[in-house]
C-alpha atoms as a PDB file:
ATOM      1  CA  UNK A   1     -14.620  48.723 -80.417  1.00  0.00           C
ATOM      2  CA  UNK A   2     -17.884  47.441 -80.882  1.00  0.00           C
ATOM      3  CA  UNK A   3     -18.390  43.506 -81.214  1.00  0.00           C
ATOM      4  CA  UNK A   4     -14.808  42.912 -79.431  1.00  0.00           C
ATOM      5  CA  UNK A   5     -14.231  40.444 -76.624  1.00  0.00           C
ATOM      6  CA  UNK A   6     -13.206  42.298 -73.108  1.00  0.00           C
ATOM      7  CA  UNK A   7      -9.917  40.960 -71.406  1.00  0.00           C
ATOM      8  CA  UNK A   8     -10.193  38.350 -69.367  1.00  0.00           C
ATOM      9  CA  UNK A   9     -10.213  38.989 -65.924  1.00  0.00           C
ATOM     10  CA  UNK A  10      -6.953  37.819 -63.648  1.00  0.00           C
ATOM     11  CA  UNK A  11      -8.078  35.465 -60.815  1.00  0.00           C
ATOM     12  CA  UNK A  12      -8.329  36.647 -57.234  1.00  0.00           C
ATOM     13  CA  UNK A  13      -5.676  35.281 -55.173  1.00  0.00           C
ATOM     14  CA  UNK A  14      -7.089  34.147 -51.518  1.00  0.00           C
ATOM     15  CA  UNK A  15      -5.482  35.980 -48.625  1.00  0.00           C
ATOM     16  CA  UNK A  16      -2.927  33.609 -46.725  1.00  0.00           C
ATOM     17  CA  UNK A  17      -4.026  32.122 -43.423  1.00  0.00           C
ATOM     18  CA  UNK A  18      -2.999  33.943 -40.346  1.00  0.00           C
ATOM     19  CA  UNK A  19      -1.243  32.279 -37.508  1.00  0.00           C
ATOM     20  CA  UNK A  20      -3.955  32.652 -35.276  1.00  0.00           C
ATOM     21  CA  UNK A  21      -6.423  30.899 -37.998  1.00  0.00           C
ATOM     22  CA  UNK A  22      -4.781  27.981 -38.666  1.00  0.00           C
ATOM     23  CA  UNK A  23      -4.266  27.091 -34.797  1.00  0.00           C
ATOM     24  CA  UNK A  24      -5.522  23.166 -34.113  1.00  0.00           C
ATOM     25  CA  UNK A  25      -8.705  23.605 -32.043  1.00  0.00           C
ATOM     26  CA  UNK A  26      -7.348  22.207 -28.950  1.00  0.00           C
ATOM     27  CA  UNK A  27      -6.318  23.653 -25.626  1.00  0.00           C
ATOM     28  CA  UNK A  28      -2.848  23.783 -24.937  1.00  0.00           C
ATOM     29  CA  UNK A  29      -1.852  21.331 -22.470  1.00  0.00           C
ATOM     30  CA  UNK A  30      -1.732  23.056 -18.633  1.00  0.00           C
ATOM     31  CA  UNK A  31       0.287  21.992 -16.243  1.00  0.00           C
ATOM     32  CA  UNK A  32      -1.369  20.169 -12.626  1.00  0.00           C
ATOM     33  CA  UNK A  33      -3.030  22.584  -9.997  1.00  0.00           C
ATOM     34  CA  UNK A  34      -2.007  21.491  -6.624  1.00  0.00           C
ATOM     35  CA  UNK A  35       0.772  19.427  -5.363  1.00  0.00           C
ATOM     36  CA  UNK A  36       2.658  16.858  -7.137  1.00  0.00           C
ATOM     37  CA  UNK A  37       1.645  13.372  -6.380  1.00  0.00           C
ATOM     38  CA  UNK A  38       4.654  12.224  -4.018  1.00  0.00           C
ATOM     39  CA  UNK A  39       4.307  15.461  -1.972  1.00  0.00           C
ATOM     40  CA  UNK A  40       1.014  15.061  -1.590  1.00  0.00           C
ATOM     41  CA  UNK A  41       1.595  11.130  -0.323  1.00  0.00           C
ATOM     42  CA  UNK A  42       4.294  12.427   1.731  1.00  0.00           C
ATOM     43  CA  UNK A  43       2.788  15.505   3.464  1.00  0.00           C
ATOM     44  CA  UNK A  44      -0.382  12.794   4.833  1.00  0.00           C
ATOM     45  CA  UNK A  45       2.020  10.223   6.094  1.00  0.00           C
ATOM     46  CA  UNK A  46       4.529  12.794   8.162  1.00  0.00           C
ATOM     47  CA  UNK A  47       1.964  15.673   8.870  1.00  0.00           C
ATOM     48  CA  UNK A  48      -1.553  13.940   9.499  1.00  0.00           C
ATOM     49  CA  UNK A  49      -0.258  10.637  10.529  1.00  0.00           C
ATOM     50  CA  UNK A  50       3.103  11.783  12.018  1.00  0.00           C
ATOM     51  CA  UNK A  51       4.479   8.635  10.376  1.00  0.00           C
ATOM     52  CA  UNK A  52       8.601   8.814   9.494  1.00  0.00           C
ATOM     53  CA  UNK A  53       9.153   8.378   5.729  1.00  0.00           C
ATOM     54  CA  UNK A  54      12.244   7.995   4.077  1.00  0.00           C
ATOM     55  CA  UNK A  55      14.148  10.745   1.775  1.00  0.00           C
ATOM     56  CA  UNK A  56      13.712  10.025  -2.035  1.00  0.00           C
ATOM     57  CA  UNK A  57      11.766   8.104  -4.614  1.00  0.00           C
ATOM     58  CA  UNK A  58       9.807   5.434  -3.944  1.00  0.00           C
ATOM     59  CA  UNK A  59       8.038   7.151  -0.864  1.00  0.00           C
ATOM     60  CA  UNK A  60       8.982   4.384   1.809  1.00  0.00           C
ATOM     61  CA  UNK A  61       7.913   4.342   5.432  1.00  0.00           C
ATOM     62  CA  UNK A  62      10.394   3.619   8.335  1.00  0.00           C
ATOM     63  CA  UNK A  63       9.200   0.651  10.578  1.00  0.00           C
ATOM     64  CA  UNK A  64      10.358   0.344  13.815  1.00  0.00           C
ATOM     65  CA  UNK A  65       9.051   3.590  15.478  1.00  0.00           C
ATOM     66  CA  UNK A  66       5.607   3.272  15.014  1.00  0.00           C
ATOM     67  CA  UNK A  67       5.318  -0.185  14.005  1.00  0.00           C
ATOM     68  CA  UNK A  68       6.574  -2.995  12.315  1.00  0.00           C
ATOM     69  CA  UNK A  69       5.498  -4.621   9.330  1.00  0.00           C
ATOM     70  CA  UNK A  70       4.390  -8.617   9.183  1.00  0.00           C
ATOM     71  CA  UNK A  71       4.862  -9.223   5.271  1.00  0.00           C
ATOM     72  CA  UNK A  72       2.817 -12.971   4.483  1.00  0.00           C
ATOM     73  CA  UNK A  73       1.016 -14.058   1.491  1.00  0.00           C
ATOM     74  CA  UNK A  74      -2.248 -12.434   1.259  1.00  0.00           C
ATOM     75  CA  UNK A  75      -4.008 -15.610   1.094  1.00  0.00           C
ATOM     76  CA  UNK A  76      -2.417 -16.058   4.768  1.00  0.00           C
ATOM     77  CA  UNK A  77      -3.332 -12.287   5.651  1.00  0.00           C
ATOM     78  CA  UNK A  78      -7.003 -12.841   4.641  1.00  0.00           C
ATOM     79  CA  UNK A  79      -6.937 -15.863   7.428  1.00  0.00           C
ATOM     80  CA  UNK A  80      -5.511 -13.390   9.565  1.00  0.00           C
ATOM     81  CA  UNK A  81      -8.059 -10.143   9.286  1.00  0.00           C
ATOM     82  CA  UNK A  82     -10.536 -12.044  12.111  1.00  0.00           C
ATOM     83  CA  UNK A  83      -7.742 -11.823  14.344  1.00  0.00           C
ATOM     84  CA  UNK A  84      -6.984  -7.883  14.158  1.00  0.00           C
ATOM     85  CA  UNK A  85      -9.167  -4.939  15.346  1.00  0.00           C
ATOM     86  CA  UNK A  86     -11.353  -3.494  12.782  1.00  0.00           C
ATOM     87  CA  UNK A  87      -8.858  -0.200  12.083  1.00  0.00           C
ATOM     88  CA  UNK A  88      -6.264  -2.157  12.214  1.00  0.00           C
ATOM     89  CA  UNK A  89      -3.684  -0.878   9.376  1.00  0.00           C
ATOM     90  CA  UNK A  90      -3.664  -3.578   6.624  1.00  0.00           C
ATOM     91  CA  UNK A  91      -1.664  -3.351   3.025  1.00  0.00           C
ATOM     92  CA  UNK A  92      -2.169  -4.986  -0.117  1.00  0.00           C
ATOM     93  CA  UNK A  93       0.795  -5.097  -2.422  1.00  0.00           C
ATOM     94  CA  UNK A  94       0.695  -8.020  -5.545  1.00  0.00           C
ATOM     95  CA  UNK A  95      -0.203 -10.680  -3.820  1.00  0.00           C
ATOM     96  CA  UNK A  96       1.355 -10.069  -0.541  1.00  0.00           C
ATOM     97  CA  UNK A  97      -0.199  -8.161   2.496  1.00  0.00           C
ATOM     98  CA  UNK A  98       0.960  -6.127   5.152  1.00  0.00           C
ATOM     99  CA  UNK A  99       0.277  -6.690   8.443  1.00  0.00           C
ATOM    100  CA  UNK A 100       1.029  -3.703  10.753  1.00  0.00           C
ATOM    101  CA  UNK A 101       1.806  -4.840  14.130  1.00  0.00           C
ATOM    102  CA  UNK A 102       3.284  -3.456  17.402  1.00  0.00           C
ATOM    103  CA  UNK A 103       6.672  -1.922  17.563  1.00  0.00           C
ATOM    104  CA  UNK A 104       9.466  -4.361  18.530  1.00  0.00           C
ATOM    105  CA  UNK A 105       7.001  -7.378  17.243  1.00  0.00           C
ATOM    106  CA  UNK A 106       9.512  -7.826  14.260  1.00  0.00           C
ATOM    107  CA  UNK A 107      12.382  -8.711  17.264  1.00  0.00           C
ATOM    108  CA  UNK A 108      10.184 -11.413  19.163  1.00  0.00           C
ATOM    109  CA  UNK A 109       9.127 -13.359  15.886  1.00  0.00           C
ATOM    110  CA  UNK A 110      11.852 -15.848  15.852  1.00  0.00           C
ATOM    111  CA  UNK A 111      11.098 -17.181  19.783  1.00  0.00           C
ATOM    112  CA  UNK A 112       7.469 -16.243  18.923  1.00  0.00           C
ATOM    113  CA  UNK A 113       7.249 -18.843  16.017  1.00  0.00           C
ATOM    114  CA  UNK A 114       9.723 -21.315  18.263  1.00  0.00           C
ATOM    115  CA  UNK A 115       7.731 -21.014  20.885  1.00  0.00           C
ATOM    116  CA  UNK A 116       4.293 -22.386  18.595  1.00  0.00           C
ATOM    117  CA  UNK A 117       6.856 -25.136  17.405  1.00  0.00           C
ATOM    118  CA  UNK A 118       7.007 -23.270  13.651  1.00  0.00           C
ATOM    119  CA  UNK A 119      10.896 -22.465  13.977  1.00  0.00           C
ATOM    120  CA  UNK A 120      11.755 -25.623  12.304  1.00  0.00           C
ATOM    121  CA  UNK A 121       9.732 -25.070   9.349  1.00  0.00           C
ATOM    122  CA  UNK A 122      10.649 -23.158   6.080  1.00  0.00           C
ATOM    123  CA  UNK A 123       7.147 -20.154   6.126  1.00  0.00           C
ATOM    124  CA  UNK A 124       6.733 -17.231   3.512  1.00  0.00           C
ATOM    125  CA  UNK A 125       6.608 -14.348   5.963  1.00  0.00           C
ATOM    126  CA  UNK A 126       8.938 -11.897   7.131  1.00  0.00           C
ATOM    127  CA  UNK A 127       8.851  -9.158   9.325  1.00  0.00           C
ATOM    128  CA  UNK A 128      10.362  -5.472   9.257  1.00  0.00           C
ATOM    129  CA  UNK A 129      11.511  -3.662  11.992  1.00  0.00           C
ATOM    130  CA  UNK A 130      13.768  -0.798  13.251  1.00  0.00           C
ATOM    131  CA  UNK A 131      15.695   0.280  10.616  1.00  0.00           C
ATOM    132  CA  UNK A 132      13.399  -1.328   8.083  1.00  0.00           C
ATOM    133  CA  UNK A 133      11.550   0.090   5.092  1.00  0.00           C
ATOM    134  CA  UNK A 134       8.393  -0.611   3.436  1.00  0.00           C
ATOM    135  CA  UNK A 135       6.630   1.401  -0.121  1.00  0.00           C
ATOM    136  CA  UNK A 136       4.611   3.423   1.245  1.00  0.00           C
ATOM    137  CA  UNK A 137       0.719   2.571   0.172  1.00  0.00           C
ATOM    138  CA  UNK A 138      -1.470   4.885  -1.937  1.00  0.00           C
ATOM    139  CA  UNK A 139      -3.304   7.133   0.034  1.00  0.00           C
ATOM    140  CA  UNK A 140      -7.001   7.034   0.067  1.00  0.00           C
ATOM    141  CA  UNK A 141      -8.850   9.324  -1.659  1.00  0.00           C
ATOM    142  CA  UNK A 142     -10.137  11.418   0.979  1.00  0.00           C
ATOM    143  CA  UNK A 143      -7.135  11.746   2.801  1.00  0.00           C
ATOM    144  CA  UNK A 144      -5.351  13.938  -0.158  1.00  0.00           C
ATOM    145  CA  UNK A 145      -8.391  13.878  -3.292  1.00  0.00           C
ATOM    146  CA  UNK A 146      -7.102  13.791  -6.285  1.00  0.00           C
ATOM    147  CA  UNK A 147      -3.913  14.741  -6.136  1.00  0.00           C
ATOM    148  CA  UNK A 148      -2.690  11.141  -5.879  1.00  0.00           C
ATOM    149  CA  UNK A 149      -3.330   8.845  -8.965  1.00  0.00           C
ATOM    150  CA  UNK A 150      -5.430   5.503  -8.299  1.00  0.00           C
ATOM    151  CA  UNK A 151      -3.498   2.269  -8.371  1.00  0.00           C
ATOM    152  CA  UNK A 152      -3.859   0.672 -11.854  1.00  0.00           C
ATOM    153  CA  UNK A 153      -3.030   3.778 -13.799  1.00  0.00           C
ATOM    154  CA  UNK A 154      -0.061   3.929 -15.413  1.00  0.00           C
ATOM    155  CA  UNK A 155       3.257   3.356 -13.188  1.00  0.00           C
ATOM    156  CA  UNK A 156       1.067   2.778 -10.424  1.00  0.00           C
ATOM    157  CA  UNK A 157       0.072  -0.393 -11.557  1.00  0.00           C
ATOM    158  CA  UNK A 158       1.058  -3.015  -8.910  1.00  0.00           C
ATOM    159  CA  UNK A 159       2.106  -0.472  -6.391  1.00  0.00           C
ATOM    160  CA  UNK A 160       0.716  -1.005  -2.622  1.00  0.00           C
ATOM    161  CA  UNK A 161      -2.584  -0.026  -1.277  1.00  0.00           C
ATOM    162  CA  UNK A 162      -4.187   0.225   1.940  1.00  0.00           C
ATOM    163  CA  UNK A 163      -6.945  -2.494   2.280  1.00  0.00           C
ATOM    164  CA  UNK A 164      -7.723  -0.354   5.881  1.00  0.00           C
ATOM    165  CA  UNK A 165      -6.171   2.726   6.336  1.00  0.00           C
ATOM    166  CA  UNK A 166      -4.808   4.247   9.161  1.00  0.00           C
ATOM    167  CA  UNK A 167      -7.289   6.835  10.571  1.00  0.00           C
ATOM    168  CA  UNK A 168      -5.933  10.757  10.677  1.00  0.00           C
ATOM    169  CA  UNK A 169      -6.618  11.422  15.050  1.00  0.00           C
ATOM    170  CA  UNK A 170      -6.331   7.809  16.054  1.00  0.00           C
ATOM    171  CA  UNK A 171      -3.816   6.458  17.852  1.00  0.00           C
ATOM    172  CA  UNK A 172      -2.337   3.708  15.856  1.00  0.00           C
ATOM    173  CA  UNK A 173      -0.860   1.491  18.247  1.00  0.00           C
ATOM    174  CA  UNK A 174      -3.491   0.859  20.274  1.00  0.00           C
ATOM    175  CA  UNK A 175      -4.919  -1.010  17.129  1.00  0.00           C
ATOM    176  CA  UNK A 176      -1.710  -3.350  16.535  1.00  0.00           C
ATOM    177  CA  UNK A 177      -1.173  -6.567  17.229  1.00  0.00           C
ATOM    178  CA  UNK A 178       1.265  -7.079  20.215  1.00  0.00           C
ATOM    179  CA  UNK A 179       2.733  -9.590  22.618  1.00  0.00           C
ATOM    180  CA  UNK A 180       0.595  -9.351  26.249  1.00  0.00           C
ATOM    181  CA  UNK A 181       3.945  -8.426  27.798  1.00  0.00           C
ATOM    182  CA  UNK A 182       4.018  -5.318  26.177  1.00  0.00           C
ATOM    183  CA  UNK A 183       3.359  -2.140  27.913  1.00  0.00           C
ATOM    184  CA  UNK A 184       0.488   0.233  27.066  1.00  0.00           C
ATOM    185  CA  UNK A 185      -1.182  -1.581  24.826  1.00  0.00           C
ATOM    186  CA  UNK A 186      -3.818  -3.132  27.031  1.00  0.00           C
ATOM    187  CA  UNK A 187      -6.934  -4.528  24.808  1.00  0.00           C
ATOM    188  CA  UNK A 188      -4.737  -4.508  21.420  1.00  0.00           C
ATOM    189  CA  UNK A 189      -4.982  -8.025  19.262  1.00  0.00           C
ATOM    190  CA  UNK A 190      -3.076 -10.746  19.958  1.00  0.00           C
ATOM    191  CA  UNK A 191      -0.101 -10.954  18.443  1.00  0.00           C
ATOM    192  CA  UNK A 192       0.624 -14.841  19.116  1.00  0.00           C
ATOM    193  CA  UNK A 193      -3.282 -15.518  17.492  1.00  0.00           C
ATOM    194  CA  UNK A 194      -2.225 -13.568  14.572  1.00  0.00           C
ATOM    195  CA  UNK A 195       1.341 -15.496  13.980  1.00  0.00           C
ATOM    196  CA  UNK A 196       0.160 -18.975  14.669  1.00  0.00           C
ATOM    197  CA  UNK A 197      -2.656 -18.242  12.197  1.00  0.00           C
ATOM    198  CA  UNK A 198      -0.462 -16.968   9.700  1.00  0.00           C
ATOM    199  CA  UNK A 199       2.546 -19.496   9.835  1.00  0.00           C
ATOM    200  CA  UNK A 200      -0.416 -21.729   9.580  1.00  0.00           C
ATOM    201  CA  UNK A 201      -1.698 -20.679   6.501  1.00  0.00           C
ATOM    202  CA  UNK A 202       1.706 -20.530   4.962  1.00  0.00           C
ATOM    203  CA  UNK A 203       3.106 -23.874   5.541  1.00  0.00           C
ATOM    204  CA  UNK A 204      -0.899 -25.082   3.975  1.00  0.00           C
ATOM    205  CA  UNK A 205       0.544 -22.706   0.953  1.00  0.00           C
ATOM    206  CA  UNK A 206       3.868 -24.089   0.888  1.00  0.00           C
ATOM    207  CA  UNK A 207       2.546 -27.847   0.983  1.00  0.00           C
ATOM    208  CA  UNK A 208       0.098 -27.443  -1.725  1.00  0.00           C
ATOM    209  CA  UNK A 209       2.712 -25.789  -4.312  1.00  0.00           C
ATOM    210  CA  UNK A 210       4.874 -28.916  -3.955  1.00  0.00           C
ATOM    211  CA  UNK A 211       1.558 -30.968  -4.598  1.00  0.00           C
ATOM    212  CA  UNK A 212       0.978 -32.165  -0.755  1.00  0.00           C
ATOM    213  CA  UNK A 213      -2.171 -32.308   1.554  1.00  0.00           C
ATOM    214  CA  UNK A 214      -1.861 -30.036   4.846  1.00  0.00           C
ATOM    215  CA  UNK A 215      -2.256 -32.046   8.091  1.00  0.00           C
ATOM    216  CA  UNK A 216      -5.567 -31.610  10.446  1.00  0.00           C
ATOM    217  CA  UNK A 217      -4.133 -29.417  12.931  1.00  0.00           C
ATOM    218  CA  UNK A 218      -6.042 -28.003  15.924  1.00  0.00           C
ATOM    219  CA  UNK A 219      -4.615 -24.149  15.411  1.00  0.00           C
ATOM    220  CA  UNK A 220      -8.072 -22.778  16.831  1.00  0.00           C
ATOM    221  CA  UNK A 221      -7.457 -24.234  20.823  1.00  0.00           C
ATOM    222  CA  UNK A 222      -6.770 -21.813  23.048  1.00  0.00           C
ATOM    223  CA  UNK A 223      -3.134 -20.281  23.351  1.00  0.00           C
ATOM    224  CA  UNK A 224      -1.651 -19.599  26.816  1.00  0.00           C
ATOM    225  CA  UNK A 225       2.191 -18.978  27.625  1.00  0.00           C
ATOM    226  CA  UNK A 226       3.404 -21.174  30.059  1.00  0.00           C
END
């Protein structure tokens, strides 16, 4: 009819999203190329090193075959580095540091620290031997890339590091500090330099936390057994 109003049109409906379209534009999470961290860690200590390591989390190291393990505050270890070879194995962990030292070293440190009159005193070091166990420091970087995390990410924070790593083809104990008694390791540090130094720096710690001045003690004269 002429002069009437058309219908009104009914609105277009839009056509519903499909799953694909309405996907968040991220990737989906993938899960780590490579070995897991701990494997990783473990495969450089017992295959490149030929170091023993424990079964099970933490990844410890056994002491006693290799070497042992001279645990001191790392203000005493820093007083301690002139005194070792420069790839000499050292450990940071908190604020202690691990001294690696010669095999059997961990037996002779009671009539070692007699001997430089420091039995009688109360120090802040210990030592690990056979049958011992010590957390096994991060890897370097270049030893296994980036399969191991770097210390101060997440659950790594506070967890031990090397301040010098062990070096994949060297032999190890020829760099340890040992007695001059022992066999084979002619030209190694000396072990009784290293201690004397140490217990040294100790007792200074332990005398200034209870508010006390160290004596003036000549520690630097020349050491000879008699």
């Amino acid at each position: 009819m002429a002069g009437s109003i058309p219908p009104a049109s009914s609105p277009v409906s839009s056509p519903a999203p499909s799953p694909a379209s309405s996907a968040l534009p991220f990737p989906r999470p993938r899960r780590p190329s490579g070995p897991a961290p701990e494997a990783a860690a473990r495969h450089w200590y017992e295959r490149v090193l030929g170091w023993a390591t424990a079964p099970g989390a933490p990844l410890r190291l056994v002491t006693g075959a290799r070497f042992d393990v001279l645990d001191v505050p790392a203000e005493a270890g820093v007083a301690a580095l002139r005194h070792l070879a420069p790839d000499s194995p050292v450990a940071l962990m908190g604020g202690r540091m691990r001294l690696l030292v010669a095999a059997g070293s961990a037996e002779e440190l009671p009539g070692l620290l007699d001997w430089l009159e420091w039995g009688a005193l109360a120090l802040d070091l210990r030592a690990l031997g056979a049958g011992g166990l010590t957390e096994a420091p991060v890897p370097p970087v270049r030893a296994v890339g980036a399969a191991v995390p770097r210390p101060g990410a997440g659950a790594l924070q506070g967890a031990a590091v090397w301040l010098r790593p062990p070096e994949p083809g060297r032999d190890v104990e020829a760099a340890l500090p040992a007695l001059p008694s022992f066999e084979g390791v002619e030209g190694a540090p000396d072990l009784v330099r290293l201690v004397d130094t140490v217990a040294a720096r100790c007792h200074r710690v332990r005398l200034r936390r209870v508010g006390a001045e160290p004596p003036v003690r000549g520690r630097d004269q020349p050491l000879a057994f008699s």
